[in-house]
C-alpha atoms as a PDB file:
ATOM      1  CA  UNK A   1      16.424  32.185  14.550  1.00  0.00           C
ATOM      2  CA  UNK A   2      18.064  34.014  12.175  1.00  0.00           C
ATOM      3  CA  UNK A   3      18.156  31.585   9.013  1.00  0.00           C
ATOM      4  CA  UNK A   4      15.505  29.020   8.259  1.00  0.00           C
ATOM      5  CA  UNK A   5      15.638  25.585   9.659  1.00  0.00           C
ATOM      6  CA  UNK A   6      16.756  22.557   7.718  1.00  0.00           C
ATOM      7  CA  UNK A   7      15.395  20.268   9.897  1.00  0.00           C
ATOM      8  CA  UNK A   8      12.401  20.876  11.731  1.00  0.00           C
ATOM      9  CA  UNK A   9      11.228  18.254  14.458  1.00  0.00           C
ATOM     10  CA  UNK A  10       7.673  17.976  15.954  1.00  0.00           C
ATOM     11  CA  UNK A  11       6.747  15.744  18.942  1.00  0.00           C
ATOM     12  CA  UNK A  12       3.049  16.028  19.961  1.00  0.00           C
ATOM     13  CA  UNK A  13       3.201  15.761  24.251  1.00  0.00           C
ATOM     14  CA  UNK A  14       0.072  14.645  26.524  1.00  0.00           C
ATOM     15  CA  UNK A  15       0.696  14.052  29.793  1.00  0.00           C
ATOM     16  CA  UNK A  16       4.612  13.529  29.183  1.00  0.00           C
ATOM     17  CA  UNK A  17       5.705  15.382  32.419  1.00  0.00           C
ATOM     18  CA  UNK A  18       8.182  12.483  33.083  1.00  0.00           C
ATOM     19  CA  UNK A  19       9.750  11.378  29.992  1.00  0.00           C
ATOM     20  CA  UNK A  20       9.782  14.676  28.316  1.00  0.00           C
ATOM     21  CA  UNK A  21      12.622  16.126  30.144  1.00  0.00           C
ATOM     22  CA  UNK A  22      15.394  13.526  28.930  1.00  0.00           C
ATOM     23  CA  UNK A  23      13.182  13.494  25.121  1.00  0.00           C
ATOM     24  CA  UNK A  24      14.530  17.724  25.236  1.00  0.00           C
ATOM     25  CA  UNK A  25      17.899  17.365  26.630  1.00  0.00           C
ATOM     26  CA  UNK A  26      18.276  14.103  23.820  1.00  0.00           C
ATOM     27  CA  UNK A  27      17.355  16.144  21.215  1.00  0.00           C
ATOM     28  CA  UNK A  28      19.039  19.260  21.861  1.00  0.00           C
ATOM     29  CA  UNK A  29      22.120  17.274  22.353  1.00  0.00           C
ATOM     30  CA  UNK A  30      21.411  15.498  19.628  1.00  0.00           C
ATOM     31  CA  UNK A  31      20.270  18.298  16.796  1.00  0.00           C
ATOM     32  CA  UNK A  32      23.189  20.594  18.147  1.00  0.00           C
ATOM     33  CA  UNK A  33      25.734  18.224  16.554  1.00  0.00           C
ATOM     34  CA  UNK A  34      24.039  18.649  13.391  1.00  0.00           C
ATOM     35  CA  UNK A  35      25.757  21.438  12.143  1.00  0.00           C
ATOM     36  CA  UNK A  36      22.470  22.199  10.485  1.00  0.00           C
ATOM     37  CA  UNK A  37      19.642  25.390  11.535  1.00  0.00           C
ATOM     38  CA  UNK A  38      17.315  23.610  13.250  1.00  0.00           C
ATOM     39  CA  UNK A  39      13.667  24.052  15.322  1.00  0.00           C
ATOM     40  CA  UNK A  40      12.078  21.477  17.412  1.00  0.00           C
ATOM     41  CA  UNK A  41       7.966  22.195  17.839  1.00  0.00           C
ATOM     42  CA  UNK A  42       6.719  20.879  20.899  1.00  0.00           C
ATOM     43  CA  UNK A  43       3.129  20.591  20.582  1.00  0.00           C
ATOM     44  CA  UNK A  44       1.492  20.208  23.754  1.00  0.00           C
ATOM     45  CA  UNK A  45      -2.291  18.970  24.467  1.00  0.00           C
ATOM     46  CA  UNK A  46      -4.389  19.934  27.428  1.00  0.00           C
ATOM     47  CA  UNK A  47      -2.765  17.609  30.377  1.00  0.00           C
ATOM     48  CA  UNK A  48      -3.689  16.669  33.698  1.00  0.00           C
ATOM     49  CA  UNK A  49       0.697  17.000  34.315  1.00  0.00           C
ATOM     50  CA  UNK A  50       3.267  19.651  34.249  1.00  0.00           C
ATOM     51  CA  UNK A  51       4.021  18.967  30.897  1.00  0.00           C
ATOM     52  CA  UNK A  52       3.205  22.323  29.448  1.00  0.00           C
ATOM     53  CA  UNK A  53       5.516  23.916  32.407  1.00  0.00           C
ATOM     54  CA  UNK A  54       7.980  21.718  32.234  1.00  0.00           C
ATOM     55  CA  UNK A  55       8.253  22.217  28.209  1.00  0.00           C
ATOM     56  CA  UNK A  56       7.724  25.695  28.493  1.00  0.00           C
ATOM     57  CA  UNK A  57      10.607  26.003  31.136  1.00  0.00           C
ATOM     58  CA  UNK A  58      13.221  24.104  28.965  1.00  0.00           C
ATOM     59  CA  UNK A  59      12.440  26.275  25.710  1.00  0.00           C
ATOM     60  CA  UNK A  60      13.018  29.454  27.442  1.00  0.00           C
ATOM     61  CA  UNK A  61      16.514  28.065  27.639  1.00  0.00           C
ATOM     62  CA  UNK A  62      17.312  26.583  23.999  1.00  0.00           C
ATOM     63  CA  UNK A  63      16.266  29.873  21.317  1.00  0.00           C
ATOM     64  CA  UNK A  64      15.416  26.397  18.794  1.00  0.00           C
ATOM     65  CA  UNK A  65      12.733  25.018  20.962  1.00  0.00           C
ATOM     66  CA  UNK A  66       9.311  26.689  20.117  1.00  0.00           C
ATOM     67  CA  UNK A  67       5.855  25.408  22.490  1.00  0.00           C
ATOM     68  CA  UNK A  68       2.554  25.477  21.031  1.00  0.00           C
ATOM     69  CA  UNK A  69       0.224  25.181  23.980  1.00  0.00           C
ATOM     70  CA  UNK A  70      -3.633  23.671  21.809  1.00  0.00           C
ATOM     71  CA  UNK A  71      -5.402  24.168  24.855  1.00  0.00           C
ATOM     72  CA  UNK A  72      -7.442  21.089  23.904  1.00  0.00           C
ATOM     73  CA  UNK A  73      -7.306  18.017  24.185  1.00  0.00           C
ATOM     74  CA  UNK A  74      -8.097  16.896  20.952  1.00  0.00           C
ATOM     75  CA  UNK A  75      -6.065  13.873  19.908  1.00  0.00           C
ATOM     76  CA  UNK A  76      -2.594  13.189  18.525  1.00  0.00           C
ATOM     77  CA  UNK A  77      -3.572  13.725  14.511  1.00  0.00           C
ATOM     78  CA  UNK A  78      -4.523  17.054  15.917  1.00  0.00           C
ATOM     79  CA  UNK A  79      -1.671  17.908  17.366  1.00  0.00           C
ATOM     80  CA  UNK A  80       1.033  16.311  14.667  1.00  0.00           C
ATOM     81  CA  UNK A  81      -0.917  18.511  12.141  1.00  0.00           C
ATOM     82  CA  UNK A  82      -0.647  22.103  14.470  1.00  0.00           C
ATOM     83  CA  UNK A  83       3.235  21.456  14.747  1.00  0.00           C
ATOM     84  CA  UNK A  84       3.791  19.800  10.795  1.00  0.00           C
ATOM     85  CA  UNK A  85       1.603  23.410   9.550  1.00  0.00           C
ATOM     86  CA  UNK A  86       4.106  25.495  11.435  1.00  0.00           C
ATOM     87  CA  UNK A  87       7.441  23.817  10.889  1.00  0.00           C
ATOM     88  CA  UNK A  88       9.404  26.093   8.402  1.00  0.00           C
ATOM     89  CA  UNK A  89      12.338  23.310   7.983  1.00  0.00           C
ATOM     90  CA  UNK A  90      13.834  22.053   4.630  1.00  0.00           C
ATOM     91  CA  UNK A  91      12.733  18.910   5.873  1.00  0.00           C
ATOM     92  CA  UNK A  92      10.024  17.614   8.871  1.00  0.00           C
ATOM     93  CA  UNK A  93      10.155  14.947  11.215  1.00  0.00           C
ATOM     94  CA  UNK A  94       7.527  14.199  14.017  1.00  0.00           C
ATOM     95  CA  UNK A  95       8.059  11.798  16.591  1.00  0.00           C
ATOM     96  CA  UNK A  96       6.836  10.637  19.416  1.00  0.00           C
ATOM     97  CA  UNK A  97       7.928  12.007  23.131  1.00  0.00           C
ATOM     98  CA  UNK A  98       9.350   8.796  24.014  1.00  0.00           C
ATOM     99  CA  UNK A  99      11.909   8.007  20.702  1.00  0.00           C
ATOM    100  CA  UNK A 100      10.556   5.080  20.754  1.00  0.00           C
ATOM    101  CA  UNK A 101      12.812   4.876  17.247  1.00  0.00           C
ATOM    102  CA  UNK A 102      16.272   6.656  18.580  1.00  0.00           C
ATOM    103  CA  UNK A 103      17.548   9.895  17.141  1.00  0.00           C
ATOM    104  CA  UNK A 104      20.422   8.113  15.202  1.00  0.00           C
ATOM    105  CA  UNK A 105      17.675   7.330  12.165  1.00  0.00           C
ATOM    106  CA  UNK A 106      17.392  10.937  11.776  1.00  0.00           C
ATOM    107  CA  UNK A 107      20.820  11.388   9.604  1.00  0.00           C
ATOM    108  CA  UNK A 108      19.933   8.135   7.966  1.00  0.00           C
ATOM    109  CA  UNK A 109      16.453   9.269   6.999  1.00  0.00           C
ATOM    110  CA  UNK A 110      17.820  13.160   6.056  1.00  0.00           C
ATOM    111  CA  UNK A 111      21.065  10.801   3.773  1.00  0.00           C
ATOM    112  CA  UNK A 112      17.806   8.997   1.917  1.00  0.00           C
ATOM    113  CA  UNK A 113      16.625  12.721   0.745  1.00  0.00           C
ATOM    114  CA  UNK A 114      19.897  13.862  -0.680  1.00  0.00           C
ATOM    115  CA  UNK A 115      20.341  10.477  -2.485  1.00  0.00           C
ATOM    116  CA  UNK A 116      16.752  10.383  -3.591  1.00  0.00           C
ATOM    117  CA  UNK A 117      15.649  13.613  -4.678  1.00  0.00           C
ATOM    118  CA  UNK A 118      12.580  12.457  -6.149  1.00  0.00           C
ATOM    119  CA  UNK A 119      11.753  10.923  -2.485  1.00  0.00           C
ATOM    120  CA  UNK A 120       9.210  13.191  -0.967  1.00  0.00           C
ATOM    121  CA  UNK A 121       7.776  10.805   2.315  1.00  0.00           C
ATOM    122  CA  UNK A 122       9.620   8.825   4.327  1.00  0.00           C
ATOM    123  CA  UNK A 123       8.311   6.440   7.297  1.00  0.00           C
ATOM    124  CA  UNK A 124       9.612   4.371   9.806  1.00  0.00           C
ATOM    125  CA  UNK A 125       8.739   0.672   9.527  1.00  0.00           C
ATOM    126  CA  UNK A 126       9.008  -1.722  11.964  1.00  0.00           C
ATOM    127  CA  UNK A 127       8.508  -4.470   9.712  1.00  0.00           C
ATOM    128  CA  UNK A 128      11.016  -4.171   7.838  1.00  0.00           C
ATOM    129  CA  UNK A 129      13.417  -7.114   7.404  1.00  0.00           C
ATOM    130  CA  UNK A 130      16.731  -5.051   8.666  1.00  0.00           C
ATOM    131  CA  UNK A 131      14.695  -3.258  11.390  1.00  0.00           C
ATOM    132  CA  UNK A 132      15.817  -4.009  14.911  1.00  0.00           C
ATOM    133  CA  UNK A 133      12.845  -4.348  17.718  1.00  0.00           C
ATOM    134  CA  UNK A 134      15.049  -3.770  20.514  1.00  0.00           C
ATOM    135  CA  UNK A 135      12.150  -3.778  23.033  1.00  0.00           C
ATOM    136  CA  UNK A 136       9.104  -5.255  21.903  1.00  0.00           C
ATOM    137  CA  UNK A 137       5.380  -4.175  22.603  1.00  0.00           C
ATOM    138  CA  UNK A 138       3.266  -6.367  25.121  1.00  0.00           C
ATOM    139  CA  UNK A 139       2.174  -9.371  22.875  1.00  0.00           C
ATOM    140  CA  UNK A 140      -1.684  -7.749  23.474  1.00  0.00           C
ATOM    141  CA  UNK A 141      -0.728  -4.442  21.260  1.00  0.00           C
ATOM    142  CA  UNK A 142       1.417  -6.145  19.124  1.00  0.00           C
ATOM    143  CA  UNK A 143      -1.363  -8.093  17.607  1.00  0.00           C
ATOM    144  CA  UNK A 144      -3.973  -6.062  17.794  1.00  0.00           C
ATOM    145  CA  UNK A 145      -1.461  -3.474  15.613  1.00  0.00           C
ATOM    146  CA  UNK A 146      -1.006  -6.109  13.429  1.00  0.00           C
ATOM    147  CA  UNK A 147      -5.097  -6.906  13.037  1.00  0.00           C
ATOM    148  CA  UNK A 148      -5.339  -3.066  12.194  1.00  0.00           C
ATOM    149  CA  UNK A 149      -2.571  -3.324   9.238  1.00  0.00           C
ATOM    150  CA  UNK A 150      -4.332  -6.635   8.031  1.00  0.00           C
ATOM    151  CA  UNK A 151      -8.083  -5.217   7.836  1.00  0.00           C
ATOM    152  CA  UNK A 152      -6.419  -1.601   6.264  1.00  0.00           C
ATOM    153  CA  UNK A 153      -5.038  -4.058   3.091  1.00  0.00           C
ATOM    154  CA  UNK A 154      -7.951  -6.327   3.235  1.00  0.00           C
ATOM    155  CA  UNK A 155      -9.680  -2.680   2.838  1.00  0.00           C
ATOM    156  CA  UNK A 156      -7.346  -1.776   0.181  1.00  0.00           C
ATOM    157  CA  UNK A 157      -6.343   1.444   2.345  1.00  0.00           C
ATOM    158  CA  UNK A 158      -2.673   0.948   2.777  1.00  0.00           C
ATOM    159  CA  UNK A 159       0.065  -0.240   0.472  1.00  0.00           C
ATOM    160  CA  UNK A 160       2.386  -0.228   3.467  1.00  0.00           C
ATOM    161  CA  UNK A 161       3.482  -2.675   6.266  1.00  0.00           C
ATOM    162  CA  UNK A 162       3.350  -0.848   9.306  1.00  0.00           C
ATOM    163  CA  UNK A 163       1.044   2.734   8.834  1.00  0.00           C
ATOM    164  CA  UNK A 164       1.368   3.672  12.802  1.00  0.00           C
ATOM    165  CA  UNK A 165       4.934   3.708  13.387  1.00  0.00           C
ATOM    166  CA  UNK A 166       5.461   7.173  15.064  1.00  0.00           C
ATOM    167  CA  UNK A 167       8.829   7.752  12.866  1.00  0.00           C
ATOM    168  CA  UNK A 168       7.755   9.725   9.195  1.00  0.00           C
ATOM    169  CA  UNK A 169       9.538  12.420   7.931  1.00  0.00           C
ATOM    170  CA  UNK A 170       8.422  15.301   4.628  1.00  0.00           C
ATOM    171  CA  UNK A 171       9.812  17.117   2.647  1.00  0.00           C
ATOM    172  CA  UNK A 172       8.408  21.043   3.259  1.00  0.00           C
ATOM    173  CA  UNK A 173       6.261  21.208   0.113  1.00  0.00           C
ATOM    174  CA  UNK A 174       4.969  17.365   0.791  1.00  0.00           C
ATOM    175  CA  UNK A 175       4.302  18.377   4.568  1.00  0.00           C
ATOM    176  CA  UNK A 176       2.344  21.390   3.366  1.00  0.00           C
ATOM    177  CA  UNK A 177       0.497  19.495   0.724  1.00  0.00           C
ATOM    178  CA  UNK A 178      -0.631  16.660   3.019  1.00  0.00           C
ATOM    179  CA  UNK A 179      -1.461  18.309   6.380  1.00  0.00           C
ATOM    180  CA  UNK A 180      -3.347  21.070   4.842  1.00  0.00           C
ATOM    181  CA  UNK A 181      -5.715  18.911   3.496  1.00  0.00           C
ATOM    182  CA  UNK A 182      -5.625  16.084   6.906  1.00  0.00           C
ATOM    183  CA  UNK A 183      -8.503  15.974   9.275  1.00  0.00           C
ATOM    184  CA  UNK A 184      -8.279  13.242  11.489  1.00  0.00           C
ATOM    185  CA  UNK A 185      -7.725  13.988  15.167  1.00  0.00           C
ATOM    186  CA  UNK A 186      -7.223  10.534  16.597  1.00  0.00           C
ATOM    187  CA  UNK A 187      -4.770   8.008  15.948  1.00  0.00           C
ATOM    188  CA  UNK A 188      -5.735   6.591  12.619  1.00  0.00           C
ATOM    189  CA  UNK A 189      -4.442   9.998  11.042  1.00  0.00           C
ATOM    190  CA  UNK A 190      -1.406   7.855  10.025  1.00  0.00           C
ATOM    191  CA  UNK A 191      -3.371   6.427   7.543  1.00  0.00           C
ATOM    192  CA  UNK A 192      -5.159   9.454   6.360  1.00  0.00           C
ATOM    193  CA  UNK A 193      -1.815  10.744   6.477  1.00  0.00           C
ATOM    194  CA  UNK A 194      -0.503   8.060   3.593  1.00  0.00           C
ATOM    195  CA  UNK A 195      -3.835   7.943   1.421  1.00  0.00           C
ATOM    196  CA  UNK A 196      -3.149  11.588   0.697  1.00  0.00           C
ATOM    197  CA  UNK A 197      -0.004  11.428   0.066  1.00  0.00           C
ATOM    198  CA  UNK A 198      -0.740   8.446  -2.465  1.00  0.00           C
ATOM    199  CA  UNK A 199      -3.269  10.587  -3.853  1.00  0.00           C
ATOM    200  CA  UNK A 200      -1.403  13.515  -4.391  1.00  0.00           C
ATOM    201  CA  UNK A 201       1.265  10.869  -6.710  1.00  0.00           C
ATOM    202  CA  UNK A 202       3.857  12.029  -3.753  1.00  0.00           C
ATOM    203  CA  UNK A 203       7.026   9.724  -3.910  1.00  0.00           C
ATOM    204  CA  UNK A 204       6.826   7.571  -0.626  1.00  0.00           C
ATOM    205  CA  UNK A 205       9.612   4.915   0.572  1.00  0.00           C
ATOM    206  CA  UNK A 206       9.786   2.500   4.010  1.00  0.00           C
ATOM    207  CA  UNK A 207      12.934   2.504   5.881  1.00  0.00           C
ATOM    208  CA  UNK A 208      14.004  -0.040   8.165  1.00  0.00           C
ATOM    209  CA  UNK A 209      14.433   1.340  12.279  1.00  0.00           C
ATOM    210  CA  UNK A 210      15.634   0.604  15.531  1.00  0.00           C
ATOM    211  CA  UNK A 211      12.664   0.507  17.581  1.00  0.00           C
ATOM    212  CA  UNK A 212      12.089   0.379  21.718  1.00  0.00           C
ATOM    213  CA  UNK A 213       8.464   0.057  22.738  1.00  0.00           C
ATOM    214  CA  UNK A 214       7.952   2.550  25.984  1.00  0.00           C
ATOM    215  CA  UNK A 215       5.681   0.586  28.236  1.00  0.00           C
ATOM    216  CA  UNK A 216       3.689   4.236  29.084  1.00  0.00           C
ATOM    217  CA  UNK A 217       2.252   4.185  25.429  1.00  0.00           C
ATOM    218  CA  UNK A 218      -0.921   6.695  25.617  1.00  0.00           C
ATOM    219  CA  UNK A 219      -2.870   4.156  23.033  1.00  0.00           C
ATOM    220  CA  UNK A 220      -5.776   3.065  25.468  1.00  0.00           C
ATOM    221  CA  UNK A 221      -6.039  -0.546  23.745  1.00  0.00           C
ATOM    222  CA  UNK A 222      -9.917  -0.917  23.466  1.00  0.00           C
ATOM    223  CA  UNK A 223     -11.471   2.370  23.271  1.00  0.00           C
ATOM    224  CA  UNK A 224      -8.310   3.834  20.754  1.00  0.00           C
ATOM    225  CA  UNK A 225      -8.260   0.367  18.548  1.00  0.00           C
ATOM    226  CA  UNK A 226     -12.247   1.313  18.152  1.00  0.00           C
ATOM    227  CA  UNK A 227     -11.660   5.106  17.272  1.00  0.00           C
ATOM    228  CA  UNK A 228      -9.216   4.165  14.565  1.00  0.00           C
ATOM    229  CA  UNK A 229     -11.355   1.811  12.813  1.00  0.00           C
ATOM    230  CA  UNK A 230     -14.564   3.669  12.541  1.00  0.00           C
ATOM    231  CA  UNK A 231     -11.983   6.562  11.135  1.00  0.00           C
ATOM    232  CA  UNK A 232     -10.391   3.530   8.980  1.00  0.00           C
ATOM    233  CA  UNK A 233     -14.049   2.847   7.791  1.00  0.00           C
ATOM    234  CA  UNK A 234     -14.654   6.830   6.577  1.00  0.00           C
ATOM    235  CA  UNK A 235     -10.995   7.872   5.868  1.00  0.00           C
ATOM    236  CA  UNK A 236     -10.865   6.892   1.842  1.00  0.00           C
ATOM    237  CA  UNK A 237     -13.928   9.336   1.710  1.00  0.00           C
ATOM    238  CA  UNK A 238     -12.094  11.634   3.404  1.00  0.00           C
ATOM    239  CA  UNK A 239      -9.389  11.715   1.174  1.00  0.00           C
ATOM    240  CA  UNK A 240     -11.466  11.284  -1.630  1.00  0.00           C
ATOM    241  CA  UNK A 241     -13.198  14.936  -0.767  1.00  0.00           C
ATOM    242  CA  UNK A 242      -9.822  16.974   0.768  1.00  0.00           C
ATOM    243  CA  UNK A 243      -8.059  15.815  -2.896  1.00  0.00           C
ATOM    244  CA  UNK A 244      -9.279  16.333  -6.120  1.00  0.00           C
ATOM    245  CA  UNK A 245      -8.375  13.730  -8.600  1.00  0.00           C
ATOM    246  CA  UNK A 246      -5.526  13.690 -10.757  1.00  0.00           C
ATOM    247  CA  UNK A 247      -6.316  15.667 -14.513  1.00  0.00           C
END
């Protein structure tokens, strides 16, 4: 690429051999009608698929698709933070390989920047009272999501409704100042993810989305929903050592 990216667009893939073909053609569809330099990182984990190939295949193909093979299998915080450290963008987006929230809410998230310059985060929220749920999660992970965000306030870790939407988008220098200091490689990174940003004094906002729940979610209900809260449990100390307090 010859001139930065303004957007930059990371989707962490583990065993997405089947939905990740129509995820690339979406988004370089989609991004191409930008009018805007643009990269999209694919960050794949060790799979047990084709999804490495299959990635790998379509990027030789479009010069603005980039794959980072990890190797491991490590978890999605790991991966999210390998793509958000290499992104060069203006502004960085990850997402999840299904667009669970559709590509549309990227103009309306990138509109919220230029209005807001002091805006520096930016997440999806499901909650929200003019977000649409288009298809809705089994009733089983819908409430046990919504027993995670009620022990993170009862904790006092989270200011905000609805931490694990896979929708957030940075500015560069917020990106960089975040996931250089995030260690989580499981799913609870969201959170880690917003407790630095609080603690850096970074300017966060919710925005409502469009949401369809894929049925093939990778969350394995009881062993994940475990994971997250003994990370839940630690992550304020975690924070509390990766950023020193304000002077």
């Amino acid at each position: 690429m010859s001139e930065m990216p303004y957007l930059s667009v990371v989707i962490p893939a583990y065993n997405e051999a089947r939905r990740l073909p129509l995820t690339l053609e979406k988004l370089a569809a989609f991004l191409g009608e930008l009018g805007r330099p643009f990269e999209v990182l694919v960050i794949v984990e060790r799979s047990a698929d084709a999804t490495l190939e299959i990635a790998a295949a379509f990027a030789a193909r479009q010069a603005h698709f980039h794959i980072v093979d990890n190797l491991v299998q490590r978890g999605k915080g790991y991966a999210v933070r390998t793509g958000m450290l290499r992104a060069q963008g203006e502004f960085i987006f990850y997402m999840d390989a299904d667009l669970s929230v559709p590509l549309a809410a990227v103009p309306e998230f990138l509109a919220r920047f230029h209005a807001d310059p002091r805006a520096d985060v930016l997440l999806g929220n499901r909650q929200h009272a003019r977000s649409r749920i288009t298809r809705r999660q089994a009733w089983l992970r819908r409430t046990m999501g919504q027993s995670f965000n009620r022990i993170l306030h009862a904790l006092g870790l989270a200011s905000h409704h609805d931490t694990q939407c896979g929708f957030k988008a940075f500015r560069r220098s917020a990106a960089q100042a975040i996931f250089t200091r995030q260690t989580l490689d499981g799913f609870a990174f969201d959170v880690e993810v917003l407790l630095l940003a609080q603690r850096l004094a970074l300017s966060i906002a919710d925005l409502p989305v469009e949401w369809l729940n894929s049925p093939e979610s990778k969350v394995r209900i009881l062993r994940d929903s475990l994971g997250m809260l003994r990370d839940t449990l630690r992550v304020r100390r975690l924070v509390e050592k990766n950023v020193a307090p304000p002077q």
